[in-house]
PDB file of N, CA and C in Angstrom:
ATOM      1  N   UNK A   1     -26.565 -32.721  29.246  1.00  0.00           N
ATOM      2  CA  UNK A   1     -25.401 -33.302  28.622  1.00  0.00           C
ATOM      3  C   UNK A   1     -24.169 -33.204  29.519  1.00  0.00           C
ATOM      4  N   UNK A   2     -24.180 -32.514  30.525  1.00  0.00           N
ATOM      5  CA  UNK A   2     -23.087 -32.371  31.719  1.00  0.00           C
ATOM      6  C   UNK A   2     -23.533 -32.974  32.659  1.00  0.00           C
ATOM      7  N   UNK A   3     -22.916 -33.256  33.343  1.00  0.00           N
ATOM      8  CA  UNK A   3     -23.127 -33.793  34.595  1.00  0.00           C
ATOM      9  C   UNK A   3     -22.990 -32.194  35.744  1.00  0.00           C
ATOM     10  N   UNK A   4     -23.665 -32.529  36.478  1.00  0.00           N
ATOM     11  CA  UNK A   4     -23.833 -31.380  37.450  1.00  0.00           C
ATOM     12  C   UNK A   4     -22.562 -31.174  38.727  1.00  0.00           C
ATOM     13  N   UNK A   5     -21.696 -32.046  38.761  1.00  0.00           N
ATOM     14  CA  UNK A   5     -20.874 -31.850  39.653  1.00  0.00           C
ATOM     15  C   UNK A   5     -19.565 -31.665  39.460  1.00  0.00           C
ATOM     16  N   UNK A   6     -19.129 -31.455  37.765  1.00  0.00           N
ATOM     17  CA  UNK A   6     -18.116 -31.729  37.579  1.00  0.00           C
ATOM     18  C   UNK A   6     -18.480 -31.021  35.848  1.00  0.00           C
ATOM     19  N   UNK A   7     -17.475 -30.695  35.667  1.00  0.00           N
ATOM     20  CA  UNK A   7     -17.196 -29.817  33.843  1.00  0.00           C
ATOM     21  C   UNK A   7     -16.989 -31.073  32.836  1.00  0.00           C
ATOM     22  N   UNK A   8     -16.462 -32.084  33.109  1.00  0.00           N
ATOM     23  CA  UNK A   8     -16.977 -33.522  32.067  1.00  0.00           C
ATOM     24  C   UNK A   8     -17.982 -33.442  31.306  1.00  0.00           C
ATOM     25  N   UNK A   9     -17.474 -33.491  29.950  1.00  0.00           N
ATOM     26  CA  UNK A   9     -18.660 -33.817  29.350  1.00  0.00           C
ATOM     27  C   UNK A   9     -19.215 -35.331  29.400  1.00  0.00           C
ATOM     28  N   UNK A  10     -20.876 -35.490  29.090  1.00  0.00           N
ATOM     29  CA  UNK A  10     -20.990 -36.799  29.695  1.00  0.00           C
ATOM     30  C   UNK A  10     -21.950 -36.698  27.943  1.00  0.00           C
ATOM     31  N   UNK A  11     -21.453 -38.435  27.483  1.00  0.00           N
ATOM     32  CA  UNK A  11     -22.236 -38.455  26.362  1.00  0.00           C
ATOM     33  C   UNK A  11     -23.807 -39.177  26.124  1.00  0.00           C
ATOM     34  N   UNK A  12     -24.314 -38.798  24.976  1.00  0.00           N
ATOM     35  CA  UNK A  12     -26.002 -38.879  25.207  1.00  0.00           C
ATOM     36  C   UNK A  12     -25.569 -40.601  24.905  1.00  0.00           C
ATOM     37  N   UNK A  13     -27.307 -41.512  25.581  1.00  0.00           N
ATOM     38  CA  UNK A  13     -26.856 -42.433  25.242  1.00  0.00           C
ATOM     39  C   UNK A  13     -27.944 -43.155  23.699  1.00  0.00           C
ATOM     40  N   UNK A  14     -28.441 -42.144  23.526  1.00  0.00           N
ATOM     41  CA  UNK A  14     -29.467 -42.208  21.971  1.00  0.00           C
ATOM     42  C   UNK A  14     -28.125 -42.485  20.827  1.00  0.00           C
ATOM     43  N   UNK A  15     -28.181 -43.200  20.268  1.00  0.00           N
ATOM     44  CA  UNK A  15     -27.174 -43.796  19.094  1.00  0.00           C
ATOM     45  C   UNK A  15     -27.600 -42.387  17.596  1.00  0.00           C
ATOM     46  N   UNK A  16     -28.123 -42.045  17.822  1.00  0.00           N
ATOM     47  CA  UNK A  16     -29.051 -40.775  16.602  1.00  0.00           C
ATOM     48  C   UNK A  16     -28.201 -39.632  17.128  1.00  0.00           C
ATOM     49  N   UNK A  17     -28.632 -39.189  18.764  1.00  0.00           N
ATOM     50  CA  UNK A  17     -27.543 -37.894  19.144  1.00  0.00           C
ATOM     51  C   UNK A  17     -26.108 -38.197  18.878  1.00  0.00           C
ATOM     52  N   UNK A  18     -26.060 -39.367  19.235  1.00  0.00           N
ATOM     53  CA  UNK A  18     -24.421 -39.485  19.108  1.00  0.00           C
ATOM     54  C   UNK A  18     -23.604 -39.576  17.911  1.00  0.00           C
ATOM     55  N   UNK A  19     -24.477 -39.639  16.984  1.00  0.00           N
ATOM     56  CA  UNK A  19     -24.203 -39.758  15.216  1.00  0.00           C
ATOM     57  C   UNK A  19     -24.095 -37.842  15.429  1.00  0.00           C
ATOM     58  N   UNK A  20     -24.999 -37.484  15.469  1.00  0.00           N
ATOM     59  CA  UNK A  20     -25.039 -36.000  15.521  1.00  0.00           C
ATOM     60  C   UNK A  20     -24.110 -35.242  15.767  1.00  0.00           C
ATOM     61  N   UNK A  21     -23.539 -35.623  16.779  1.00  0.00           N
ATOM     62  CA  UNK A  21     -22.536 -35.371  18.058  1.00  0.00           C
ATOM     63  C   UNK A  21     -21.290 -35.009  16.786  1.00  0.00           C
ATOM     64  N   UNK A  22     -20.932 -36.415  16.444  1.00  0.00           N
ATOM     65  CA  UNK A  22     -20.280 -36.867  15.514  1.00  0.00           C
ATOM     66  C   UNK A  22     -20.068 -35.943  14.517  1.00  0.00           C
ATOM     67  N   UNK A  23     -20.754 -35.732  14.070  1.00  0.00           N
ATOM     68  CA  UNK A  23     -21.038 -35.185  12.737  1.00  0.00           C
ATOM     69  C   UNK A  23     -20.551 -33.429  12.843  1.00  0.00           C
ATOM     70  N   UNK A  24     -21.474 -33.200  14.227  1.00  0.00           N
ATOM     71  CA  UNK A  24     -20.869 -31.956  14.024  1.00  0.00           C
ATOM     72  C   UNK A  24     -19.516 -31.732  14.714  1.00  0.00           C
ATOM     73  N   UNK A  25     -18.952 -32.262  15.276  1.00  0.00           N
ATOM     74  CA  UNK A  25     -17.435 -32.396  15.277  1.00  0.00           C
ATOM     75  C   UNK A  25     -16.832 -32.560  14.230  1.00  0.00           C
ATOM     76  N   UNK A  26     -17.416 -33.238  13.109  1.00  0.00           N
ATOM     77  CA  UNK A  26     -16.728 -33.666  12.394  1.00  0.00           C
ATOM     78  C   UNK A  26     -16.395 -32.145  11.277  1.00  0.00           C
ATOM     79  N   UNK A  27     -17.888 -31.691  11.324  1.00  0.00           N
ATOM     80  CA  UNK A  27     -17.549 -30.265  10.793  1.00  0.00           C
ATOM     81  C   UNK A  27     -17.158 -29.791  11.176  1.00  0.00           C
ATOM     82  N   UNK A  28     -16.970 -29.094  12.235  1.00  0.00           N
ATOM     83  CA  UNK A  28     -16.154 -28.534  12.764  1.00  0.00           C
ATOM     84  C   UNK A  28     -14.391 -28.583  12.663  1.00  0.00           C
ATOM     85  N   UNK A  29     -14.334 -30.033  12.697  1.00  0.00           N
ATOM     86  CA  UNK A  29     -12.359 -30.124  12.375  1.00  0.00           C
ATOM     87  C   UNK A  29     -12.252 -29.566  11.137  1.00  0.00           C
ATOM     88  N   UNK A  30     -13.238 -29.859  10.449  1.00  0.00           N
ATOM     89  CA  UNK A  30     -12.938 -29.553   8.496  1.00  0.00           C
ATOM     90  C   UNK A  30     -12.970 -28.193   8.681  1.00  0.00           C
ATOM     91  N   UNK A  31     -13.883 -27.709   9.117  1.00  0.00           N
ATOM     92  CA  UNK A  31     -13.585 -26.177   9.118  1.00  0.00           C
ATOM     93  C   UNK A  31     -12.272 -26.029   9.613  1.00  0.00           C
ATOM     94  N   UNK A  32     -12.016 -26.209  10.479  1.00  0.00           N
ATOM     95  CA  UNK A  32     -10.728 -25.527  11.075  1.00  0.00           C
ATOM     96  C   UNK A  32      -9.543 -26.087  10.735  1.00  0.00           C
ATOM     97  N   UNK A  33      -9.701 -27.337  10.263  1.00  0.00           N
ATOM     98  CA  UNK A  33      -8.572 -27.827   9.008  1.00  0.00           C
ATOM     99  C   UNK A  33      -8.592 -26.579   7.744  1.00  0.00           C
ATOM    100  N   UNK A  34      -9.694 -26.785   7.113  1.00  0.00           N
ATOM    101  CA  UNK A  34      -9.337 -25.655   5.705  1.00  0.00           C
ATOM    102  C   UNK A  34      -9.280 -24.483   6.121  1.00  0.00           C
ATOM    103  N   UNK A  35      -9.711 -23.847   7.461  1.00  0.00           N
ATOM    104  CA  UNK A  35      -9.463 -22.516   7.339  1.00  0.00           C
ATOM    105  C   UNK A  35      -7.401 -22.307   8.378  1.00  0.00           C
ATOM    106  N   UNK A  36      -6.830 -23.587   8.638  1.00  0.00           N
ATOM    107  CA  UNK A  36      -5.718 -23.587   8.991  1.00  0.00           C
ATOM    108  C   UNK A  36      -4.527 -23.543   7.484  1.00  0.00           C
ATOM    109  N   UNK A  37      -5.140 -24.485   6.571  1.00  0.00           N
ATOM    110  CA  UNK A  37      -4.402 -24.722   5.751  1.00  0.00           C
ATOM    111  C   UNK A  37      -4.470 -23.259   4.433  1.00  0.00           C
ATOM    112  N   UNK A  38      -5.758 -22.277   5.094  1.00  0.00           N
ATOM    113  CA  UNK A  38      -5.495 -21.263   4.418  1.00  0.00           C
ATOM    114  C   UNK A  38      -4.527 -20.099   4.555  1.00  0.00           C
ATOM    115  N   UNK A  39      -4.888 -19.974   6.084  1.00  0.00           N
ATOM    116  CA  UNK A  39      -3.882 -19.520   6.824  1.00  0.00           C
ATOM    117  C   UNK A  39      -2.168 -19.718   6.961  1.00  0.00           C
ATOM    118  N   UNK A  40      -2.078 -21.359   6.691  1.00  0.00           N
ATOM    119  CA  UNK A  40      -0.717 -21.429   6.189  1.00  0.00           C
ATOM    120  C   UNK A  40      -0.503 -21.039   4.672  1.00  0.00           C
ATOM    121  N   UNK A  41      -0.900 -21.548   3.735  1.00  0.00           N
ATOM    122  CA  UNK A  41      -0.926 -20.667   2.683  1.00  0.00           C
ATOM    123  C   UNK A  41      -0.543 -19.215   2.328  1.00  0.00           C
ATOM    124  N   UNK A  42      -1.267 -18.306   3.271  1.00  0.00           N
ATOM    125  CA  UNK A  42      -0.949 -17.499   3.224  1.00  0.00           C
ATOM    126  C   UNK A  42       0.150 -16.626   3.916  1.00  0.00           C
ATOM    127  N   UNK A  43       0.695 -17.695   5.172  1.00  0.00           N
ATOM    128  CA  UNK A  43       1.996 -17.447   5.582  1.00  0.00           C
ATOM    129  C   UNK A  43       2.997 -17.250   4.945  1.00  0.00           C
ATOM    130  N   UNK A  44       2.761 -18.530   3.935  1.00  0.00           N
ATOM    131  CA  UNK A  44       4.150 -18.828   3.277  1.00  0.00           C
ATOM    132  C   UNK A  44       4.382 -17.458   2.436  1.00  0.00           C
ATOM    133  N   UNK A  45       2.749 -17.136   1.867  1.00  0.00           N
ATOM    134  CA  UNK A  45       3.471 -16.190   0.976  1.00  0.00           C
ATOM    135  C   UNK A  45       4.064 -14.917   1.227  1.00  0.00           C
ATOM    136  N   UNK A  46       2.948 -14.441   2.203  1.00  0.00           N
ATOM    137  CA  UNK A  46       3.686 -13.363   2.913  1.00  0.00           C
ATOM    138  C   UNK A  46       5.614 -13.836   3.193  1.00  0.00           C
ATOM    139  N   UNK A  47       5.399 -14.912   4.017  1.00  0.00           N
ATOM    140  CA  UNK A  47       7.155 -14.757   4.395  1.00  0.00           C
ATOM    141  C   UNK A  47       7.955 -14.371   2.551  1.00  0.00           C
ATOM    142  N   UNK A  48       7.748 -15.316   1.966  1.00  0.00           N
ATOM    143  CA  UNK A  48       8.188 -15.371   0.484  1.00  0.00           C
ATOM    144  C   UNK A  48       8.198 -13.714  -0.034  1.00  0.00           C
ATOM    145  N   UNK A  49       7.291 -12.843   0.395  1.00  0.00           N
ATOM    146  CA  UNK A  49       7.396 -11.731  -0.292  1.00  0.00           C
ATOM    147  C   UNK A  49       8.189 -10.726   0.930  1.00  0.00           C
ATOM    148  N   UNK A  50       8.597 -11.692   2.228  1.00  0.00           N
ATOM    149  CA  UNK A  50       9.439 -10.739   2.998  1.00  0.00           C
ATOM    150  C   UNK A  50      10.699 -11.170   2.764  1.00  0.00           C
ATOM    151  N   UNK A  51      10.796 -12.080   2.278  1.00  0.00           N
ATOM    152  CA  UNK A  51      12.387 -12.280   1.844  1.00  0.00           C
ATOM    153  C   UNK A  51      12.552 -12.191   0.143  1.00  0.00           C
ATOM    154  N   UNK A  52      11.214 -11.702  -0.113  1.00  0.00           N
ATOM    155  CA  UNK A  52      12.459 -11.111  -1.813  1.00  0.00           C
ATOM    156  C   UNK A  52      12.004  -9.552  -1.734  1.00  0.00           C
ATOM    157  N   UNK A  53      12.024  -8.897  -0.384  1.00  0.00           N
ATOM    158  CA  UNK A  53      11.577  -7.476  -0.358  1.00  0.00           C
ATOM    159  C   UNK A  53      13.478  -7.461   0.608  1.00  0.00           C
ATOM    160  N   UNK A  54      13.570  -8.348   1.454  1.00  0.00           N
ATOM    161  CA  UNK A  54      14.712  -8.031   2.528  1.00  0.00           C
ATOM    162  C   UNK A  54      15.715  -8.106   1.010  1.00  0.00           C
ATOM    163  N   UNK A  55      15.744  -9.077   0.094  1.00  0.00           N
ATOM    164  CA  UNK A  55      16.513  -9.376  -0.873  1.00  0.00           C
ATOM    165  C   UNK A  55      16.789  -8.057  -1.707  1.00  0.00           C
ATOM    166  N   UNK A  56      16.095  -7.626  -2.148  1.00  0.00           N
ATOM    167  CA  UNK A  56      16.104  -6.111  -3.228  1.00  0.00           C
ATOM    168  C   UNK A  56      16.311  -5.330  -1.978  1.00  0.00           C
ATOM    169  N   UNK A  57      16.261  -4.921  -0.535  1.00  0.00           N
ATOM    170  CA  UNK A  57      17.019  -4.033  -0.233  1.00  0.00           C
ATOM    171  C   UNK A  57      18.164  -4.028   0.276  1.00  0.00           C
ATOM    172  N   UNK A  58      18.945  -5.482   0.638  1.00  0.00           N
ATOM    173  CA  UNK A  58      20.096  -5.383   0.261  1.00  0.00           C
ATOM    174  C   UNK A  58      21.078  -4.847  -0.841  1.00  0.00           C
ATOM    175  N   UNK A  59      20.300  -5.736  -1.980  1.00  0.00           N
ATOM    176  CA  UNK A  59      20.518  -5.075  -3.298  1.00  0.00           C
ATOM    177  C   UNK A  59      21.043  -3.463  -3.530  1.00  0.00           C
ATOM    178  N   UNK A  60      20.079  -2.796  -3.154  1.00  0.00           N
ATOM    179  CA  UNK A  60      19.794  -1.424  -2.967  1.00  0.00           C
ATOM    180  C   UNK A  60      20.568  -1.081  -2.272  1.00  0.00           C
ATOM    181  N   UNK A  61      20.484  -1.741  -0.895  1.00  0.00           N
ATOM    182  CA  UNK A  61      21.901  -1.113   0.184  1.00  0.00           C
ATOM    183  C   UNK A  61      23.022  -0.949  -0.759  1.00  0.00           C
ATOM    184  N   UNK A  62      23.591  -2.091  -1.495  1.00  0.00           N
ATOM    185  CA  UNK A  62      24.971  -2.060  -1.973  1.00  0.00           C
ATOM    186  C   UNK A  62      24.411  -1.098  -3.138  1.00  0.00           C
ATOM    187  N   UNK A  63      23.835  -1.316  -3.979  1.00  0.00           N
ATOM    188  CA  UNK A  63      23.957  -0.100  -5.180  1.00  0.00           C
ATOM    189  C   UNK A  63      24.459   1.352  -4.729  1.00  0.00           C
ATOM    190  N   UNK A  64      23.321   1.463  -3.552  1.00  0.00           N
ATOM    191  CA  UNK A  64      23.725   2.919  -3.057  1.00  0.00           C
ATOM    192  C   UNK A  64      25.237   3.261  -2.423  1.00  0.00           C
ATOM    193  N   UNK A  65      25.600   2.355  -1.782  1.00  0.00           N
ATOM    194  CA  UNK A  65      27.161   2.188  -1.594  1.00  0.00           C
ATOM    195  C   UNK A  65      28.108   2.566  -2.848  1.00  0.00           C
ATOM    196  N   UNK A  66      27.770   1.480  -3.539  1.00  0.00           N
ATOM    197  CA  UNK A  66      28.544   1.932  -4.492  1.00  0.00           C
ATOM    198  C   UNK A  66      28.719   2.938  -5.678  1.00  0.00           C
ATOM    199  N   UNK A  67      27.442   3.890  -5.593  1.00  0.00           N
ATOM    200  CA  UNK A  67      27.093   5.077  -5.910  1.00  0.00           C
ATOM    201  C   UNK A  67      27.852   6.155  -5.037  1.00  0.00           C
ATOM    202  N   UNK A  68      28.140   5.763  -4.045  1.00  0.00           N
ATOM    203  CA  UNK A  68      28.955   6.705  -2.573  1.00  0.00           C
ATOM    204  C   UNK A  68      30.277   6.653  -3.005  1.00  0.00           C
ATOM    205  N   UNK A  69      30.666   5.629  -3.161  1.00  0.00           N
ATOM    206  CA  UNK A  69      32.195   5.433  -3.369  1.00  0.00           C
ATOM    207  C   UNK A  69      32.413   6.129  -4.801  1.00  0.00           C
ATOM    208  N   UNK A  70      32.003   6.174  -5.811  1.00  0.00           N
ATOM    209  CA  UNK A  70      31.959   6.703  -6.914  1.00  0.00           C
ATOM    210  C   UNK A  70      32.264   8.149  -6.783  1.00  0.00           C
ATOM    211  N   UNK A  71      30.988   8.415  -6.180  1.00  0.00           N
ATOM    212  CA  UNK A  71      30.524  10.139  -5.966  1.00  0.00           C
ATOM    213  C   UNK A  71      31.970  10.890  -4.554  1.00  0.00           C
ATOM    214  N   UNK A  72      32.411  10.160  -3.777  1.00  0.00           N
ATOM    215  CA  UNK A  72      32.932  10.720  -2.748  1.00  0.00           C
ATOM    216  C   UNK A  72      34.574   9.795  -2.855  1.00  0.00           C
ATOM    217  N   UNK A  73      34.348   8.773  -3.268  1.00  0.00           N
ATOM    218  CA  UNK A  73      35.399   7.823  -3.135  1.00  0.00           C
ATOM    219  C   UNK A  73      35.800   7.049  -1.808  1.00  0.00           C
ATOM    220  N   UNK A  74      36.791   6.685  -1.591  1.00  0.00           N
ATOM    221  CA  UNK A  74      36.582   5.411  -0.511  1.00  0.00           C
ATOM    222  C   UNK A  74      36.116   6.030   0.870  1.00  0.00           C
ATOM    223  N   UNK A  75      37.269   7.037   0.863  1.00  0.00           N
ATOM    224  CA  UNK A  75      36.570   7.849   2.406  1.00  0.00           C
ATOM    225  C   UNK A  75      36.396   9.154   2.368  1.00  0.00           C
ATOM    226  N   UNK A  76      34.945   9.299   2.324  1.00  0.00           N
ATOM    227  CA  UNK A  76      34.760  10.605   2.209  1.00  0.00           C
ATOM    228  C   UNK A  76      34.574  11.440   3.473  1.00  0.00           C
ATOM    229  N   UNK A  77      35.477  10.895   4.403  1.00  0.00           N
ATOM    230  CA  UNK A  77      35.528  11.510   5.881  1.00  0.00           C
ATOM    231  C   UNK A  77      36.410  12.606   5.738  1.00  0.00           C
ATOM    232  N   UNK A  78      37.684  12.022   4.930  1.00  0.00           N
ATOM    233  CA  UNK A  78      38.682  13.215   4.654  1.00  0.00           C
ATOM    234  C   UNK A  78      38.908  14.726   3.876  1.00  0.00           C
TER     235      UNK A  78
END
């Protein structure tokens, strides 16, 4: 199926292999189509659960702030 002088692929000329050929390329994209579109899928969600995790610890940042200011008042350097 190669040619010997060169990395080209060279195609069969049986109309049956070349259906074959076909075919399993063709599986092949589908695979790697659905296993891409799972993979994005699961990007999104991950990112989605890194920005409502960055979200609640902002949140948190300021609560605790303002638990500081309470407890010590504006500057508790002095």
């Amino acid at each position: 199926m190669r040619a010997a002088d060169n990395d080209t692929p060279t195609l069969p000329e049986d109309p049956a292999a070349l259906r074959a050929l076909l075919v399993e390329t063709r599986v092949l994209v589908d695979t790697l189509t659905a296993e891409r579109d799972t993979l994005s899928s699961r990007c999104d969600s991950v990112t989605a659960e890194r920005d409502a995790l960055v979200e609640r610890n902002e949140r948190l940042r300021h609560l605790l702030l303002k638990l500081q200011r309470r407890q010590f008042g504006r500057r508790s350097e002095r």
